[in-house]
N, C-alpha and C. Protein backbone atom coordinates (compact mmCIF):
# COMPACT_ATOMS: atom_id res chain seq x y z
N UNK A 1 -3.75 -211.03 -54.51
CA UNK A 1 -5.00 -211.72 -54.28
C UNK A 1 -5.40 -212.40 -55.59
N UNK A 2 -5.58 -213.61 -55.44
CA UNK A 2 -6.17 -214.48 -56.87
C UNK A 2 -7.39 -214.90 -56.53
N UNK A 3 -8.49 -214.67 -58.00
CA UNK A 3 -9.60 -215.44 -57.53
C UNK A 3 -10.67 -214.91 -56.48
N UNK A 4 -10.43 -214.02 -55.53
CA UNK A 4 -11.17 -213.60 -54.45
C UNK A 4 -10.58 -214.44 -53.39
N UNK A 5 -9.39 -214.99 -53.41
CA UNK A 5 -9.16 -215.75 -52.10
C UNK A 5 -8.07 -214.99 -51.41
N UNK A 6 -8.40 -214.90 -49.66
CA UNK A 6 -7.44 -214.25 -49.04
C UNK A 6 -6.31 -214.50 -49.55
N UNK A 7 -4.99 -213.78 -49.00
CA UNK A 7 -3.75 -213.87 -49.48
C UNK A 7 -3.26 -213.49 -47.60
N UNK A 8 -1.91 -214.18 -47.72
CA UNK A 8 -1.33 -214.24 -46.43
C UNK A 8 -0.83 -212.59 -46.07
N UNK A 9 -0.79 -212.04 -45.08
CA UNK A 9 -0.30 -210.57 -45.20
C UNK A 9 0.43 -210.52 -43.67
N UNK A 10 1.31 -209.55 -43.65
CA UNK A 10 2.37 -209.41 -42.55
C UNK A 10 1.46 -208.72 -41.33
N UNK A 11 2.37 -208.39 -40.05
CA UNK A 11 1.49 -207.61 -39.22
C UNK A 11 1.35 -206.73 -39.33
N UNK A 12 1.94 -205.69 -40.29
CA UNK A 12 1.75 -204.67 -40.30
C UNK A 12 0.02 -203.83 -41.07
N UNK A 13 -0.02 -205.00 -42.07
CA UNK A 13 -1.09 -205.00 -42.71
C UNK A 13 -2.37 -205.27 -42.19
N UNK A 14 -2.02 -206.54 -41.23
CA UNK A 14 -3.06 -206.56 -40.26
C UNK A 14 -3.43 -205.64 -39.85
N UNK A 15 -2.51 -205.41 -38.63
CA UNK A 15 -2.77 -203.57 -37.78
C UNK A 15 -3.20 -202.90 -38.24
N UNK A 16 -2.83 -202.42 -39.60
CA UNK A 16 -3.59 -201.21 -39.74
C UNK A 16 -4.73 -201.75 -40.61
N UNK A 17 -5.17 -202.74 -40.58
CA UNK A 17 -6.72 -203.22 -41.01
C UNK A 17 -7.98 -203.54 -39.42
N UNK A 18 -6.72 -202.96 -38.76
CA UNK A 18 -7.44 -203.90 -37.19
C UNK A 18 -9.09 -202.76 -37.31
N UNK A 19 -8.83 -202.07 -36.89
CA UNK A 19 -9.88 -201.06 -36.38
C UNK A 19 -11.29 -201.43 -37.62
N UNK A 20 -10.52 -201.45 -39.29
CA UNK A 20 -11.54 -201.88 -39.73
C UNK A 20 -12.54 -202.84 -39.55
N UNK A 21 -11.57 -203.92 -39.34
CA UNK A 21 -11.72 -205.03 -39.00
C UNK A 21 -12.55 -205.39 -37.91
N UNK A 22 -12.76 -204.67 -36.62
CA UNK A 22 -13.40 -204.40 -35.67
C UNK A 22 -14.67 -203.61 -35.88
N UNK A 23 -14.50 -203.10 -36.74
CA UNK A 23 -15.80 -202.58 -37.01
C UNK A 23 -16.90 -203.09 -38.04
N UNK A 24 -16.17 -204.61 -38.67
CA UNK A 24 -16.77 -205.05 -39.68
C UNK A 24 -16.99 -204.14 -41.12
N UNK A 25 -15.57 -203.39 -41.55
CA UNK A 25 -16.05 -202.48 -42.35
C UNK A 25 -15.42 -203.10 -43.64
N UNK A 26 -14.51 -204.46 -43.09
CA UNK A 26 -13.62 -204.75 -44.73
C UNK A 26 -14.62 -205.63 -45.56
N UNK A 27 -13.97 -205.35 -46.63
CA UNK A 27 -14.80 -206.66 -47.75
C UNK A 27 -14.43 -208.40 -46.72
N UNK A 28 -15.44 -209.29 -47.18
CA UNK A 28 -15.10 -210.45 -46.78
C UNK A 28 -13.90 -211.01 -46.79
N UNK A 29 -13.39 -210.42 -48.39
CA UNK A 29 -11.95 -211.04 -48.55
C UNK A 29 -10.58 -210.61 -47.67
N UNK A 30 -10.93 -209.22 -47.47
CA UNK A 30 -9.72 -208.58 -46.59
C UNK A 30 -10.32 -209.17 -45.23
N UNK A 31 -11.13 -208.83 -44.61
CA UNK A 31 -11.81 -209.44 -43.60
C UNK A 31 -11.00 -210.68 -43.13
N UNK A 32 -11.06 -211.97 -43.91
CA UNK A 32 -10.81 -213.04 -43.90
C UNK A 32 -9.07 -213.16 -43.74
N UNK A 33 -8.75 -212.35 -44.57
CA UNK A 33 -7.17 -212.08 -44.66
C UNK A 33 -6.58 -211.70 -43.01
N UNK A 34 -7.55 -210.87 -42.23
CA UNK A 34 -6.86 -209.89 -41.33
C UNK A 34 -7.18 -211.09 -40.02
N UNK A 35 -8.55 -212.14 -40.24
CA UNK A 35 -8.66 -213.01 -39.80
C UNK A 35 -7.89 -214.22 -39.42
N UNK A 36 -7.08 -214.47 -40.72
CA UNK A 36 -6.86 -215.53 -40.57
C UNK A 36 -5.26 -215.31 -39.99
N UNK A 37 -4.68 -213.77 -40.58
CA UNK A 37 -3.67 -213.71 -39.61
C UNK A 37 -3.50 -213.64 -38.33
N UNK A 38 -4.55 -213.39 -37.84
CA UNK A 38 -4.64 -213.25 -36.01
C UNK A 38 -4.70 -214.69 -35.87
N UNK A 39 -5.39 -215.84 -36.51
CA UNK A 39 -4.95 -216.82 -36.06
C UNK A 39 -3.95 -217.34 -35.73
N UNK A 40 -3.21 -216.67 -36.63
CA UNK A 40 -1.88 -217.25 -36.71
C UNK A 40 -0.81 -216.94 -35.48
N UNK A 41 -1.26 -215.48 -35.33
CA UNK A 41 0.18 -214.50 -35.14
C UNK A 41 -0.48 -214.53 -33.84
N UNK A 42 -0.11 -214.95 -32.78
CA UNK A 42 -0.02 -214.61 -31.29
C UNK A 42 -0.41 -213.13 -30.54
N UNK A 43 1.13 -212.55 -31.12
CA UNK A 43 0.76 -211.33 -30.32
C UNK A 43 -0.04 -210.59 -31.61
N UNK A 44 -0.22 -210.33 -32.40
CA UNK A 44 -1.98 -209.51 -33.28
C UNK A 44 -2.77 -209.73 -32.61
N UNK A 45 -2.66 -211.22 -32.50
CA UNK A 45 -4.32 -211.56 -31.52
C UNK A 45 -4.56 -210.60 -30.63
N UNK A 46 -3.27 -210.80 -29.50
CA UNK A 46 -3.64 -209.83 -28.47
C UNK A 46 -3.50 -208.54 -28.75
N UNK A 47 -2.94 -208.16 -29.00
CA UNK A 47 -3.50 -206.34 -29.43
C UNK A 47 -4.39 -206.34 -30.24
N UNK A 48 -5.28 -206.77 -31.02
CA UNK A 48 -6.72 -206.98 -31.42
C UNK A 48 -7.86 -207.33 -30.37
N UNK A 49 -7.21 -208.42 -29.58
CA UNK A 49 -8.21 -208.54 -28.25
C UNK A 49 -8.16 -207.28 -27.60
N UNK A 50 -6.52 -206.77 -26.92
CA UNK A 50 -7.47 -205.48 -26.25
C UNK A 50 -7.84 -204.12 -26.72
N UNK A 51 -7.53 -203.99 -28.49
CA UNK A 51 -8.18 -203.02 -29.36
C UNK A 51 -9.80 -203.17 -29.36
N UNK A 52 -10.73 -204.29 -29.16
CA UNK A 52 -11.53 -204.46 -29.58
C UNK A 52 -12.48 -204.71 -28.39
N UNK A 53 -11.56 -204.42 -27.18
CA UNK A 53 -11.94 -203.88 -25.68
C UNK A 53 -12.08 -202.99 -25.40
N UNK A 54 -11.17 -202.18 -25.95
CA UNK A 54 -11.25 -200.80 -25.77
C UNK A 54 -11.98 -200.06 -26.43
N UNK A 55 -12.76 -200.55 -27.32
CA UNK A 55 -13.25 -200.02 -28.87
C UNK A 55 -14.96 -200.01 -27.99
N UNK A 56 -15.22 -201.65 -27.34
CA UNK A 56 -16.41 -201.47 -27.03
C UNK A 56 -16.76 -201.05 -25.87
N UNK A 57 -15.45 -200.39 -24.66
CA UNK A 57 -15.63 -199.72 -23.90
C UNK A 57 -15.51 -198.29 -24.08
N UNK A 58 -15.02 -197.93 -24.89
CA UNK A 58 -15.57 -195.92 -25.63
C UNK A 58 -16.77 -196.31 -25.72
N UNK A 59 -17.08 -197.12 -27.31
CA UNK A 59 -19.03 -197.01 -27.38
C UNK A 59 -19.60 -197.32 -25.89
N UNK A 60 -19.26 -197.78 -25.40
CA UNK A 60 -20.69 -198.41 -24.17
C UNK A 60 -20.51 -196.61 -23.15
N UNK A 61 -19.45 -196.01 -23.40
CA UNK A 61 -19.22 -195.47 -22.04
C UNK A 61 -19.86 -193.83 -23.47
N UNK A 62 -19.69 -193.92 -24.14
CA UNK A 62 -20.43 -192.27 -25.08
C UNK A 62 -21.89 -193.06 -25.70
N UNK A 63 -22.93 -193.92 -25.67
CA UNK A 63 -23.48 -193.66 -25.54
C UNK A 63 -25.01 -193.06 -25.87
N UNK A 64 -25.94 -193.03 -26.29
CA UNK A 64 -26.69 -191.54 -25.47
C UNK A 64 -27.87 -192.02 -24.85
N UNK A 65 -27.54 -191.11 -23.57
CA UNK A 65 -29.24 -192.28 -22.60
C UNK A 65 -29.83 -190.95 -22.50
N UNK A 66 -31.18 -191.20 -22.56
CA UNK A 66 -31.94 -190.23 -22.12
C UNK A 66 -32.25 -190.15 -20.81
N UNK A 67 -32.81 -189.35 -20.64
CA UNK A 67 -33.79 -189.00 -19.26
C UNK A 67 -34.97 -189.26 -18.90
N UNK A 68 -35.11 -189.76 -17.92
CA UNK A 68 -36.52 -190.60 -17.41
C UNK A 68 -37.40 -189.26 -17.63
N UNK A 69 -38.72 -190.04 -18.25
CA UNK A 69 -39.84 -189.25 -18.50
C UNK A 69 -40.15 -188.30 -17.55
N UNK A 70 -40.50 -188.53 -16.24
CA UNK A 70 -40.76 -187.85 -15.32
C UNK A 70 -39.69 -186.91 -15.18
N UNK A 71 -38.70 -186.99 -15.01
CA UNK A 71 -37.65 -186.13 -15.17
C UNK A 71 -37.88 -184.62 -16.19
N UNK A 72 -37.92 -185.17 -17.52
CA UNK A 72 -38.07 -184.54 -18.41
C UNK A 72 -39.16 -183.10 -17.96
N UNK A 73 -40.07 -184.14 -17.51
CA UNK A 73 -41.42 -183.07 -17.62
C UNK A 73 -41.21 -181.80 -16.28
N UNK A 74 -40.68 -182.69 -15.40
CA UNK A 74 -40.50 -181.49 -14.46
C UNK A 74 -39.47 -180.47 -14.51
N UNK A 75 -38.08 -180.74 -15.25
CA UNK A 75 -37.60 -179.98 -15.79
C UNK A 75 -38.64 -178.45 -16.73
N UNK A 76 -39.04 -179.15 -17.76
CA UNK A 76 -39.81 -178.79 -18.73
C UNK A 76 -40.83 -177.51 -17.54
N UNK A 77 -41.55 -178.16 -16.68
CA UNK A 77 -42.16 -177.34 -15.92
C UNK A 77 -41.73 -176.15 -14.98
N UNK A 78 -40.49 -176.80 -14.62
CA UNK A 78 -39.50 -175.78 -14.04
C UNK A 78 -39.05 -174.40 -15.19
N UNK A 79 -38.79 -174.66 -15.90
CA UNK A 79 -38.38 -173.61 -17.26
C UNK A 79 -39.70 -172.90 -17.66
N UNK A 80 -40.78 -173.69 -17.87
CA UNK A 80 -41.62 -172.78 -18.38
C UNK A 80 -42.33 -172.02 -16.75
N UNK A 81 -42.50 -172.47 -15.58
CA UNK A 81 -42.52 -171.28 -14.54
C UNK A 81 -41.79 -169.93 -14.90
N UNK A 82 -40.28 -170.15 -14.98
CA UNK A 82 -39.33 -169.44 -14.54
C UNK A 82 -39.64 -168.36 -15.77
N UNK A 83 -39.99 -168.88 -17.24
CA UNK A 83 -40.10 -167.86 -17.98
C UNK A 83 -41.32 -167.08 -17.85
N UNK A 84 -42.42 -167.62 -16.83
CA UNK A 84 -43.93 -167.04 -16.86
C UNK A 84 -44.21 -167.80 -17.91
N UNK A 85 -44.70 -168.57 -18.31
CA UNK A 85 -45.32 -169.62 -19.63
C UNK A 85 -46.16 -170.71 -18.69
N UNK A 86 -46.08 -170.50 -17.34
CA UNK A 86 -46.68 -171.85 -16.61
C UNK A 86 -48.19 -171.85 -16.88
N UNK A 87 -49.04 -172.83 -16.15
CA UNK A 87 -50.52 -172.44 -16.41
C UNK A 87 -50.87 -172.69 -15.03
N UNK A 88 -51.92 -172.00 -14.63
CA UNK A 88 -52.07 -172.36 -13.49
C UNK A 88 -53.15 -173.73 -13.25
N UNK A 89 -52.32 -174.64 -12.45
CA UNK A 89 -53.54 -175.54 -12.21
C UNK A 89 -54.75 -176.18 -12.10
């Protein structure tokens, strides 16, 4: 690397920069590097396209949703009956 300017790199280097890369975790310069080889290289592209499918179908599918308010509370009310903690109405 000279200067701060990408430098050309094989696929292998790519690959195993992919995941970073997907996660936006490299410096600009590697970044740009892992970039500009997927332009290039055909099949990187595609195993980066469906790495970076698969990447945002784990996150979307783990998550964390809560539970509708109402939910919550009647739970909450159910437990404190069962322990005797309820109040009466």
């Amino acid at each position: 690397m000279t200067d701060g300017q990408p430098r050309d790199i094989d696929c292998r280097e790519a690959l195993d920069r992919l995941y970073e890369y997907i996660d936006e975790e490299l410096t600009p310069v590697r970044a740009a590097e892992v970039r500009l080889h997927l332009e290039e290289c055909a099949p990187c592209l595609a195993v980066s396209k469906f790495e970076d499918a698969y990447v945002r179908f784990i996150e979307a599918r783990t998550r964390v949703q809560s539970a509708p308010d109402a939910l919550k509370k009647r739970i909450l009310q159910e437990l404190l009956f069962e322990t005797g903690e309820h109040q009466a109405p």
